[in-house]
PDB file of N, CA and C in Angstrom:
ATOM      1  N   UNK A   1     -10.292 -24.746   5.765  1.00  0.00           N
ATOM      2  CA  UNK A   1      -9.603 -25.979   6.091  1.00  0.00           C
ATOM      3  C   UNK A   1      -8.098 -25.704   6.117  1.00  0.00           C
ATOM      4  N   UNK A   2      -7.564 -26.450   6.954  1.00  0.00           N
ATOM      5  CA  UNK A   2      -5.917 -25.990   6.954  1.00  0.00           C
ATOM      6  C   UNK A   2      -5.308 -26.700   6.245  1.00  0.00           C
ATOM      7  N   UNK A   3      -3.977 -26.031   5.721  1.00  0.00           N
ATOM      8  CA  UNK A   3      -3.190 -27.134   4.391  1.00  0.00           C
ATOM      9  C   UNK A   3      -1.921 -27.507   5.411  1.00  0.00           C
ATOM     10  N   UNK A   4      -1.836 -28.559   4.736  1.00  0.00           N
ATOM     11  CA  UNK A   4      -0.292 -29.802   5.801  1.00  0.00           C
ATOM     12  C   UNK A   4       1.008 -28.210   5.879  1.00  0.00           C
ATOM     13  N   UNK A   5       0.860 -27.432   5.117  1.00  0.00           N
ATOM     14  CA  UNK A   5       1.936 -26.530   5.084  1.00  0.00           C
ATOM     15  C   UNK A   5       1.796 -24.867   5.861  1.00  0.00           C
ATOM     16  N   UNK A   6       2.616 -24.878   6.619  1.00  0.00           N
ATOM     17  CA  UNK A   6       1.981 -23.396   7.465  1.00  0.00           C
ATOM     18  C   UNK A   6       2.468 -22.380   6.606  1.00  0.00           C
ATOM     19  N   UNK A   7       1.400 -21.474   6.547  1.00  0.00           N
ATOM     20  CA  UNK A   7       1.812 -20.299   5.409  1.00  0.00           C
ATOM     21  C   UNK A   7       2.891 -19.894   6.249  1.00  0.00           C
ATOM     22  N   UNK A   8       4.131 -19.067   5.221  1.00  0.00           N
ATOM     23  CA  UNK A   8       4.980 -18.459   6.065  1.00  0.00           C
ATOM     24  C   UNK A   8       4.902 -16.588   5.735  1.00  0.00           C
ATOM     25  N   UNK A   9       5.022 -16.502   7.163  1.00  0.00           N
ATOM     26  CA  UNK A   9       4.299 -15.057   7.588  1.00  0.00           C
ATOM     27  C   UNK A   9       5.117 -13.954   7.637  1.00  0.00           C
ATOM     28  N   UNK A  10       4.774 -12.865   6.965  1.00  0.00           N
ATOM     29  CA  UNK A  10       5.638 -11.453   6.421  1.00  0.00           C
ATOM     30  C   UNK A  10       6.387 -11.135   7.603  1.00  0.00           C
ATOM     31  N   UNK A  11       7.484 -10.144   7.951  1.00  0.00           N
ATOM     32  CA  UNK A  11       7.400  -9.153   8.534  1.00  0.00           C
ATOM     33  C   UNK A  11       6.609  -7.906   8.037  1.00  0.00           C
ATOM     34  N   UNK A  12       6.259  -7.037   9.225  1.00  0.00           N
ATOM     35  CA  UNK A  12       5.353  -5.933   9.035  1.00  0.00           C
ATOM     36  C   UNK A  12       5.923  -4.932   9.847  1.00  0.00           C
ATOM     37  N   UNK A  13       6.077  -3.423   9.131  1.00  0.00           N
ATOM     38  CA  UNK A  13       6.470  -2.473  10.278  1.00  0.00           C
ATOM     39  C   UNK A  13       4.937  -1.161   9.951  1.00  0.00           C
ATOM     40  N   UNK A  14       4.436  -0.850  10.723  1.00  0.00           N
ATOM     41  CA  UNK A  14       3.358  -0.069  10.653  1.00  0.00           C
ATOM     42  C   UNK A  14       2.506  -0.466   9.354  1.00  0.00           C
ATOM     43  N   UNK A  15       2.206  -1.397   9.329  1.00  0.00           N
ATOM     44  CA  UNK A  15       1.062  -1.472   7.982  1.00  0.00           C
ATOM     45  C   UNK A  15       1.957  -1.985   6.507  1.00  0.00           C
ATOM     46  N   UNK A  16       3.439  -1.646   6.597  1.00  0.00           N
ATOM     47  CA  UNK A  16       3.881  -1.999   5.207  1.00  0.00           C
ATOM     48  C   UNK A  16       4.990  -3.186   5.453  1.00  0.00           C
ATOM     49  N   UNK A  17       5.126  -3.871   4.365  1.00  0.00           N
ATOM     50  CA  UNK A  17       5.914  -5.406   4.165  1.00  0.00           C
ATOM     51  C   UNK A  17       6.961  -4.626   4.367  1.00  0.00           C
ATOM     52  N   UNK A  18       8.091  -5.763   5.147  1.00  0.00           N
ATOM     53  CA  UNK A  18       9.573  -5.551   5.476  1.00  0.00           C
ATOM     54  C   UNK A  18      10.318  -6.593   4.959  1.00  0.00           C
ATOM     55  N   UNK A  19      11.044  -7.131   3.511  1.00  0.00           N
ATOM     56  CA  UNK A  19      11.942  -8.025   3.010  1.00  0.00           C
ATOM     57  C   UNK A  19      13.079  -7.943   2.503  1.00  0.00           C
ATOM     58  N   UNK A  20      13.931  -9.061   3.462  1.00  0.00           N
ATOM     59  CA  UNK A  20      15.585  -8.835   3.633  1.00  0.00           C
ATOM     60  C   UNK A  20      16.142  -9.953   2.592  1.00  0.00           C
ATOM     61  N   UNK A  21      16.789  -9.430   1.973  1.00  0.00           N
ATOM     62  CA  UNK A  21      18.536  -9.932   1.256  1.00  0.00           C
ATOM     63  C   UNK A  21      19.610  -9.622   1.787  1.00  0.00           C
ATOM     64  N   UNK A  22      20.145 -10.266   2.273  1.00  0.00           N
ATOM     65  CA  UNK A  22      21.873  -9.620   2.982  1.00  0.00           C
ATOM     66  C   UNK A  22      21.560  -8.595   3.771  1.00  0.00           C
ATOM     67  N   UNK A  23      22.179  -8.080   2.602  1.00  0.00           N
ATOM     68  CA  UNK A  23      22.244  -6.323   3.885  1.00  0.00           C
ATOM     69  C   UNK A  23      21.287  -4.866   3.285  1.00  0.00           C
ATOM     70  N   UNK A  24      20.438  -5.811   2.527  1.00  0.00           N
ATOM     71  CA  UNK A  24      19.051  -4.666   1.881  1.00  0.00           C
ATOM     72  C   UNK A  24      18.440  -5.379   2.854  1.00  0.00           C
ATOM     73  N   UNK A  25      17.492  -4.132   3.067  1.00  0.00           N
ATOM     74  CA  UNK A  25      16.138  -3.993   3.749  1.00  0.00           C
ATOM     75  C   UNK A  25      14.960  -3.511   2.780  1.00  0.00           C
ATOM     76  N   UNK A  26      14.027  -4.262   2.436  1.00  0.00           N
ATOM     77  CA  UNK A  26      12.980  -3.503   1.326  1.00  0.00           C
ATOM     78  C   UNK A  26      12.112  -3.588   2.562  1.00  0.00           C
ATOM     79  N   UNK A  27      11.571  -2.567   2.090  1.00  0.00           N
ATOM     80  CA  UNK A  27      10.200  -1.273   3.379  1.00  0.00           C
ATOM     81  C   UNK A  27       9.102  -1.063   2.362  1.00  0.00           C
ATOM     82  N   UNK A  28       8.151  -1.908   2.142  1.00  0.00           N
ATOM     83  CA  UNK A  28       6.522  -1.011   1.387  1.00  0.00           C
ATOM     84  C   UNK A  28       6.328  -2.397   0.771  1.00  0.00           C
ATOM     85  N   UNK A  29       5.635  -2.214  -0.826  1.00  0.00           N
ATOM     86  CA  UNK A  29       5.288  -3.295  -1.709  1.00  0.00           C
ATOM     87  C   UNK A  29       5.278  -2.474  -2.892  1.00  0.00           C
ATOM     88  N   UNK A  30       5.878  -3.628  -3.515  1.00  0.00           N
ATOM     89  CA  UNK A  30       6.166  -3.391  -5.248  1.00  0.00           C
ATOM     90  C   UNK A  30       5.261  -2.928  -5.870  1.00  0.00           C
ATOM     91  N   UNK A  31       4.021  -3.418  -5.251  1.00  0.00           N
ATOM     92  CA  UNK A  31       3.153  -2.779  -5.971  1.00  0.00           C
ATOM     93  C   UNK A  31       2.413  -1.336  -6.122  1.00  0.00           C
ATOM     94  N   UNK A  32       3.061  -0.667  -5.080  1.00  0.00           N
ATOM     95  CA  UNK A  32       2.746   0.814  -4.423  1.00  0.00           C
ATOM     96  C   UNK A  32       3.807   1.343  -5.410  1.00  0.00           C
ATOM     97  N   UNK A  33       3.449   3.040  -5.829  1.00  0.00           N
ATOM     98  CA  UNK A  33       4.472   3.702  -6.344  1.00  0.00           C
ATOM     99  C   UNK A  33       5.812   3.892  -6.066  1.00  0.00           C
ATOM    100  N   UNK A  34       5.913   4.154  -4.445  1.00  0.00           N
ATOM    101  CA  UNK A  34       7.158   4.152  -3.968  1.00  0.00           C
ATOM    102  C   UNK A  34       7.540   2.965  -2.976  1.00  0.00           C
ATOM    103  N   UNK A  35       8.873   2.613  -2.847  1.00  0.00           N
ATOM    104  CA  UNK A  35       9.002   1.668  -1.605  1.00  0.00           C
ATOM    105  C   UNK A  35      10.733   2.038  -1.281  1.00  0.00           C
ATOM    106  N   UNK A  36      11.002   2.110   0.087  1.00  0.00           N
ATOM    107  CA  UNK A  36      11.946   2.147   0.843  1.00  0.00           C
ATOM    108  C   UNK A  36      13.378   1.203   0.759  1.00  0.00           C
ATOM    109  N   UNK A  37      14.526   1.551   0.604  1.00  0.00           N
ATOM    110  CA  UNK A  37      15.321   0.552  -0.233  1.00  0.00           C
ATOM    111  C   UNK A  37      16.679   1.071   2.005  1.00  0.00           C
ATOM    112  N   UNK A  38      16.383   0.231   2.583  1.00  0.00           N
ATOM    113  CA  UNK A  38      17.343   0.206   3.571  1.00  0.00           C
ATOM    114  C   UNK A  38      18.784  -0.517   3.396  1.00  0.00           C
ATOM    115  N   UNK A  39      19.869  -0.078   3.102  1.00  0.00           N
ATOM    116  CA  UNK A  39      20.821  -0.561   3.063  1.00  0.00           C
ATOM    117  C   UNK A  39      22.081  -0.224   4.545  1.00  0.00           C
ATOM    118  N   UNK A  40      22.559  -1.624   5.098  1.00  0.00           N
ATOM    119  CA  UNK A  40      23.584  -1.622   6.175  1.00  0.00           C
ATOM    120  C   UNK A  40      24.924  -1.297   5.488  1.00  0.00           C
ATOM    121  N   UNK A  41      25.533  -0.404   5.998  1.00  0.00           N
ATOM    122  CA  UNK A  41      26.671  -0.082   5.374  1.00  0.00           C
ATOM    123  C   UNK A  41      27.903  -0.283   6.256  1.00  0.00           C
ATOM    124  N   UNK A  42      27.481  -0.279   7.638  1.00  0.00           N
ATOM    125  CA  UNK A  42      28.689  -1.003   8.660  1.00  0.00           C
ATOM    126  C   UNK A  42      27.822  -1.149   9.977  1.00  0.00           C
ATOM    127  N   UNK A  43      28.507  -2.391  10.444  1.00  0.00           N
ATOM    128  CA  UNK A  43      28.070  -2.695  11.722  1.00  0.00           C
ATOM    129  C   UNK A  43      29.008  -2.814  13.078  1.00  0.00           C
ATOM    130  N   UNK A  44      28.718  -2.875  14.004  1.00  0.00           N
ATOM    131  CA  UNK A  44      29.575  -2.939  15.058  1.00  0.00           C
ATOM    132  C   UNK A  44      29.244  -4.090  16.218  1.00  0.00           C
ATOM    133  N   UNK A  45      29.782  -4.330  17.182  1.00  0.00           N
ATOM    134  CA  UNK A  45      29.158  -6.116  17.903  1.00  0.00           C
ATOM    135  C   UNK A  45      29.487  -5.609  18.491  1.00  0.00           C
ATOM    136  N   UNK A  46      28.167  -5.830  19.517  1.00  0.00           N
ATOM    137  CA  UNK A  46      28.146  -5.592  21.009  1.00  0.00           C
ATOM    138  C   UNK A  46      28.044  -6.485  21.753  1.00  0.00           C
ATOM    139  N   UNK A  47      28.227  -6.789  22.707  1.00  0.00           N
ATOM    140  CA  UNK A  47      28.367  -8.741  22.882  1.00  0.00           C
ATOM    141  C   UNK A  47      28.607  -9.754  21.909  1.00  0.00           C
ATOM    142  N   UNK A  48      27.519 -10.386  21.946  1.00  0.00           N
ATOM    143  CA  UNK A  48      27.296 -11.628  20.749  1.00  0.00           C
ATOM    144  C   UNK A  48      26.545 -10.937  19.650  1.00  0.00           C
ATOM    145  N   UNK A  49      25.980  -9.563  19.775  1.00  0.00           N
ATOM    146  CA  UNK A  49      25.381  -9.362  18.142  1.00  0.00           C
ATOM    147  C   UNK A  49      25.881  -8.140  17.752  1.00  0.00           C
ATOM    148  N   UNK A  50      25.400  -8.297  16.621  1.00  0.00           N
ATOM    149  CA  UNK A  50      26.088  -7.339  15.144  1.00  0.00           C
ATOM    150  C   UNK A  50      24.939  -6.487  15.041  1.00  0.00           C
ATOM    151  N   UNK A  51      25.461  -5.180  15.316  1.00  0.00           N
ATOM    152  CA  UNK A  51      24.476  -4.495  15.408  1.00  0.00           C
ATOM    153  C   UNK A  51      24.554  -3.110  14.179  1.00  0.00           C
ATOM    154  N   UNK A  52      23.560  -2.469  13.327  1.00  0.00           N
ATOM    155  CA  UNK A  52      23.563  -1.641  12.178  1.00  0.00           C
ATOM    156  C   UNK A  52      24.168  -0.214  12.951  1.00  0.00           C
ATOM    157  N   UNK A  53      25.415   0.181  12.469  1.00  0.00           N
ATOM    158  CA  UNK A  53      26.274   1.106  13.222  1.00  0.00           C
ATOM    159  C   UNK A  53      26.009   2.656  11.579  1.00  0.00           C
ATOM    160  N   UNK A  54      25.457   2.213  10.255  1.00  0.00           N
ATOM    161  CA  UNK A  54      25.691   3.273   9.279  1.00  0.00           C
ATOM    162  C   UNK A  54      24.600   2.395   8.815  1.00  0.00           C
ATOM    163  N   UNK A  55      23.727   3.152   8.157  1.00  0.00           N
ATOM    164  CA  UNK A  55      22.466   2.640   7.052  1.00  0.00           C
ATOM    165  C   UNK A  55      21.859   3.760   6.420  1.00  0.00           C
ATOM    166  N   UNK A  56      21.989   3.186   5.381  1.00  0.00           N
ATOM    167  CA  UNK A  56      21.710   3.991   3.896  1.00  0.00           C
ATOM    168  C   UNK A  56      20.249   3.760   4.142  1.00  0.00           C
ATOM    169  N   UNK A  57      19.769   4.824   3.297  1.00  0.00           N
ATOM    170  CA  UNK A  57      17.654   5.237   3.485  1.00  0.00           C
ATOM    171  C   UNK A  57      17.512   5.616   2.232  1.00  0.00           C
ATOM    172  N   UNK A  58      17.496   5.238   1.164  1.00  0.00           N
ATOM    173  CA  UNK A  58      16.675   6.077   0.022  1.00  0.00           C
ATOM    174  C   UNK A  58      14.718   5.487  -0.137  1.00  0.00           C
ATOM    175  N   UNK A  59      14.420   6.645  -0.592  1.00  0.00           N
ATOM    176  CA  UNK A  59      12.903   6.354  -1.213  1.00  0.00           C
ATOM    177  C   UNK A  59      13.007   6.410  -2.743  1.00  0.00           C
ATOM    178  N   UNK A  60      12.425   5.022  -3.028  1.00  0.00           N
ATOM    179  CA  UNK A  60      12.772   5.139  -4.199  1.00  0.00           C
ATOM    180  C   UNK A  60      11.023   4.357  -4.948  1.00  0.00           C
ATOM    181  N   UNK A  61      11.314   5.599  -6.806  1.00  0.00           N
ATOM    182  CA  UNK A  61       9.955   4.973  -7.424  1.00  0.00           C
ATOM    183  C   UNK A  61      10.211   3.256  -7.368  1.00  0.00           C
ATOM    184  N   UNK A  62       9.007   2.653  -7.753  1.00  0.00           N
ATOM    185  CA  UNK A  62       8.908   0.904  -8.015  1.00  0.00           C
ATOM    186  C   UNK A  62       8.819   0.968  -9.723  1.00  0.00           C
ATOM    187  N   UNK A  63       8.843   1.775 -10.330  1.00  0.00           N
ATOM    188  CA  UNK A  63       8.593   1.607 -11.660  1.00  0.00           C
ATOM    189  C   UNK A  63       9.571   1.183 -12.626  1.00  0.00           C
ATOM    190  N   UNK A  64       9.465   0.265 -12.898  1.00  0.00           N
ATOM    191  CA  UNK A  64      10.867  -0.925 -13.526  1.00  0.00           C
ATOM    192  C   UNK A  64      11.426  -0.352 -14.700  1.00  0.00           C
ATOM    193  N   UNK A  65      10.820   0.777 -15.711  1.00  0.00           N
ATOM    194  CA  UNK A  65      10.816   1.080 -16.359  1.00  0.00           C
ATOM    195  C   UNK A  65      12.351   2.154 -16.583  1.00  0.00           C
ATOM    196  N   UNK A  66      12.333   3.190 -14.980  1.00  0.00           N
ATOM    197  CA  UNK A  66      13.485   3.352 -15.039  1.00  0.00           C
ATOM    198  C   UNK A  66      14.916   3.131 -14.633  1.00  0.00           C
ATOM    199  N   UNK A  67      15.454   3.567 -15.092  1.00  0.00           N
ATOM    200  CA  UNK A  67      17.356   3.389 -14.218  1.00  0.00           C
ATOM    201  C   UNK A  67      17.276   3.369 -12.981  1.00  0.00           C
ATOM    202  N   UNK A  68      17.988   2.766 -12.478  1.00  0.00           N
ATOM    203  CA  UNK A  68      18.363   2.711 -10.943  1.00  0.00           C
ATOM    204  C   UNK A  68      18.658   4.014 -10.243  1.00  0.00           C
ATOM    205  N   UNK A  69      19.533   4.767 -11.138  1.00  0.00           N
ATOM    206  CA  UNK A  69      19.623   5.913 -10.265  1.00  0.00           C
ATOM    207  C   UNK A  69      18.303   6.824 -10.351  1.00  0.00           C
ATOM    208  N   UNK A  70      17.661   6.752 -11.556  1.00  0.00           N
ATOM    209  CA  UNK A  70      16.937   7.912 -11.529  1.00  0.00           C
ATOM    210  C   UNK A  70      15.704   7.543 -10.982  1.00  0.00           C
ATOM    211  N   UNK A  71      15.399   5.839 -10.334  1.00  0.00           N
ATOM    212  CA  UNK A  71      14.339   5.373  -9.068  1.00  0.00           C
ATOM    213  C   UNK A  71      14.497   6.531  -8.034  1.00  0.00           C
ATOM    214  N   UNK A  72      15.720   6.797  -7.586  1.00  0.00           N
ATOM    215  CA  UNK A  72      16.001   7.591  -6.331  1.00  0.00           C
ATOM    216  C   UNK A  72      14.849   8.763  -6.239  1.00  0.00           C
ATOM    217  N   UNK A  73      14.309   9.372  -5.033  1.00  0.00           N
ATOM    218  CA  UNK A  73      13.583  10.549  -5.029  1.00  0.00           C
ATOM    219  C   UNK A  73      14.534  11.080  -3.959  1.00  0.00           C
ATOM    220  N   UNK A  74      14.848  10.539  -2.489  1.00  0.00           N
ATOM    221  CA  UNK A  74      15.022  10.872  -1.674  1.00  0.00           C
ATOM    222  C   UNK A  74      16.014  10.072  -0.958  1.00  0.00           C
ATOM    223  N   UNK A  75      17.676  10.560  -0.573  1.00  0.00           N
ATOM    224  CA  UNK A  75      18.113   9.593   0.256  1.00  0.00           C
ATOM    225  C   UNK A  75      18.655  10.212   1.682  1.00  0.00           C
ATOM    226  N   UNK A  76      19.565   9.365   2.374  1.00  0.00           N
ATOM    227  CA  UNK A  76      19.744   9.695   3.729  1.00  0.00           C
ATOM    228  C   UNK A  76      20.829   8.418   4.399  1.00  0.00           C
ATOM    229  N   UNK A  77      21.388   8.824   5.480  1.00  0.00           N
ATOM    230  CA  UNK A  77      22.208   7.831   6.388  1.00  0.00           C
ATOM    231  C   UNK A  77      22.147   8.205   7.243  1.00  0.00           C
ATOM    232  N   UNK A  78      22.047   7.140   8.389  1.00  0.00           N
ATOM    233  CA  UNK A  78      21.590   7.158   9.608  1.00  0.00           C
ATOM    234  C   UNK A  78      22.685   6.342  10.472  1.00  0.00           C
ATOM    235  N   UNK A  79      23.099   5.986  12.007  1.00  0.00           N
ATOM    236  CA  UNK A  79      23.751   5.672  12.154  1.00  0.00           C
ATOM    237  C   UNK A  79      23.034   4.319  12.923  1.00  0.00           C
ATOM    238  N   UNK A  80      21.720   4.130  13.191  1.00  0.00           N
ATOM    239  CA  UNK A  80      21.341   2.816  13.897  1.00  0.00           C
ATOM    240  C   UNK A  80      20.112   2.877  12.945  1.00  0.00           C
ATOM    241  N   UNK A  81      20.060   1.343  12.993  1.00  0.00           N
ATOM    242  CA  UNK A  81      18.489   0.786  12.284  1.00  0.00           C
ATOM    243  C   UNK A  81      17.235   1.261  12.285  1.00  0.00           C
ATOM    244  N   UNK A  82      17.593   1.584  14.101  1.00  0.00           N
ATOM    245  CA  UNK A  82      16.220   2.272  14.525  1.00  0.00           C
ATOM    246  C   UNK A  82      15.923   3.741  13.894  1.00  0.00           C
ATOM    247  N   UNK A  83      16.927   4.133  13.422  1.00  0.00           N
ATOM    248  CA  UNK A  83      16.547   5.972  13.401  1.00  0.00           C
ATOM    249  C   UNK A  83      16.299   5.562  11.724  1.00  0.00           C
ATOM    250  N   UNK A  84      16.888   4.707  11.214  1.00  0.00           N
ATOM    251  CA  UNK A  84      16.999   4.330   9.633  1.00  0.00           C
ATOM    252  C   UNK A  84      15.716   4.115   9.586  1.00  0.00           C
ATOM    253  N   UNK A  85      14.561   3.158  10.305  1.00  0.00           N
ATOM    254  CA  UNK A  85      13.291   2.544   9.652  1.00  0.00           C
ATOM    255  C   UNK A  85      12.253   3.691  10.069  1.00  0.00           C
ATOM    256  N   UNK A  86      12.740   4.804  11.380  1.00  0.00           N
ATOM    257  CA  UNK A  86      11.784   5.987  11.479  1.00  0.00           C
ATOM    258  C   UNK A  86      11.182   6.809  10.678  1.00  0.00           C
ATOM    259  N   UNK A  87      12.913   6.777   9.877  1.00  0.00           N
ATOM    260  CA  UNK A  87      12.650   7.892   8.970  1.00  0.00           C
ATOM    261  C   UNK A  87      12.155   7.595   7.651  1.00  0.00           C
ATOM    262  N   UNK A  88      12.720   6.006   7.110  1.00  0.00           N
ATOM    263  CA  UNK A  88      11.647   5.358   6.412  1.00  0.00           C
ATOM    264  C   UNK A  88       9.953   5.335   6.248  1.00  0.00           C
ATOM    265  N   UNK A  89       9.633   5.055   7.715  1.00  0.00           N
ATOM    266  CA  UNK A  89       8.283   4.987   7.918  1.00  0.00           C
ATOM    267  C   UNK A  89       7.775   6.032   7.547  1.00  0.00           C
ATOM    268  N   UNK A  90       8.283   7.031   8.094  1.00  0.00           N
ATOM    269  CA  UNK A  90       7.767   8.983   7.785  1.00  0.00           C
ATOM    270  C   UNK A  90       7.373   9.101   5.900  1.00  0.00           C
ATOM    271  N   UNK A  91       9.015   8.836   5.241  1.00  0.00           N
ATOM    272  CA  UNK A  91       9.098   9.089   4.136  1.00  0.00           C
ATOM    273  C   UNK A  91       8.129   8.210   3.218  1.00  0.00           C
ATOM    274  N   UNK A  92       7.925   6.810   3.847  1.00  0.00           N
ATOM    275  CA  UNK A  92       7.084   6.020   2.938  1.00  0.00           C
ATOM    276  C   UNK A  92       5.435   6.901   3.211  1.00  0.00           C
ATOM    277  N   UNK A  93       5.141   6.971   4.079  1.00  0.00           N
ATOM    278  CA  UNK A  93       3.798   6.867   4.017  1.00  0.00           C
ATOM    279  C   UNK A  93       3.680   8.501   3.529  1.00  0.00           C
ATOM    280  N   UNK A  94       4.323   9.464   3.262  1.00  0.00           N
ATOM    281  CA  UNK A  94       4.299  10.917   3.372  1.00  0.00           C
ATOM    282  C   UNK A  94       3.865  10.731   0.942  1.00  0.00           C
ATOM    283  N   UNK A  95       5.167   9.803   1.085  1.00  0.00           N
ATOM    284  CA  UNK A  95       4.958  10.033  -0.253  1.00  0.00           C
ATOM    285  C   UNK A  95       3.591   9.033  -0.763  1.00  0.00           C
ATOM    286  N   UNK A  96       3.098   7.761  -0.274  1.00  0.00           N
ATOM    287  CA  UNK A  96       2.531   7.291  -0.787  1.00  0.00           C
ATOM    288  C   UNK A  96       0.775   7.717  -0.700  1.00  0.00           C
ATOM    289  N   UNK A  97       0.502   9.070   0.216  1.00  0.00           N
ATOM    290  CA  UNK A  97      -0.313   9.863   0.811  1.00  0.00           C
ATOM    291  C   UNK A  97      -0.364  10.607  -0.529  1.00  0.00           C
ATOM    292  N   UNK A  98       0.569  11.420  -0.589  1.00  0.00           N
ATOM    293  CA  UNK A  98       0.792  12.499  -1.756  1.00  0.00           C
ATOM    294  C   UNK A  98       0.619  12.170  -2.915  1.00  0.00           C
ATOM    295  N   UNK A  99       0.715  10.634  -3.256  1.00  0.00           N
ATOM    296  CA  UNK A  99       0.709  10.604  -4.462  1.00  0.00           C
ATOM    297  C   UNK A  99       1.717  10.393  -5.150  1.00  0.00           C
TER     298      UNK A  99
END
C-alpha cells in the first residue's frame, strides 16, 4: 500500500550510496569497512555552473573507533569530479573485495 509520503530516493553510483554535505562527497555505506570520503577543493564556472576544478579522494576505514587521520588508507587529487568518482569507484570496490 502506498504511504501519503514519497520515500525519498538515494543517489547511486555503480551499486554504492552517494551522500553530499557542502563540499564532501561520501561514496559506499557506513556500514561496509571502507567508504570513500570526496572532497571539492576548488571550482571554476563555466557558463552558469560551478564546476569541481581540484578534488580530494581518500579511502578511508568506517570504524569510529579510530582518529581521523589514522581512518585514512589511501588518498589522491584529481582535477574534475569525473576522474575523482573513477578512481573512487576502482578504490572502493578493490578494497571492499579484499577485505
Amino acid at each position: 500500500m502506498p504511504t501519503a509520503t514519497k520515500d525519498k530516493q538515494l543517489l547511486e553510483y555503480k551499486g554504492h550510496p552517494l551522500r553530499r554535505k557542502d563540499n564532501l562527497i561520501y561514496y559506499g555505506s557506513m556500514s561496509d569497512k571502507y567508504i570513500i570520503m570526496l572532497q571539492v577543493l576548488e571550482t571554476k564556472s563555466h557558463d552558469d555552473l560551478s564546476l569541481a576544478s581540484r578534488v580530494s579522494v581518500q579511502l578511508q576505514y568506517t570504524d569510529p573507533d579510530l582518529k581521523s587521520r589514522d581512518r585514512v588508507v589511501k588518498k589522491s587529487e584529481k582535477t574534475s569530479f569525473y576522474e575523482a568518482i573513477d578512481v573512487a569507484a576502482v578504490w572502493l570496490e578493490r578494497a571492499l573485495t579484499s577485505g
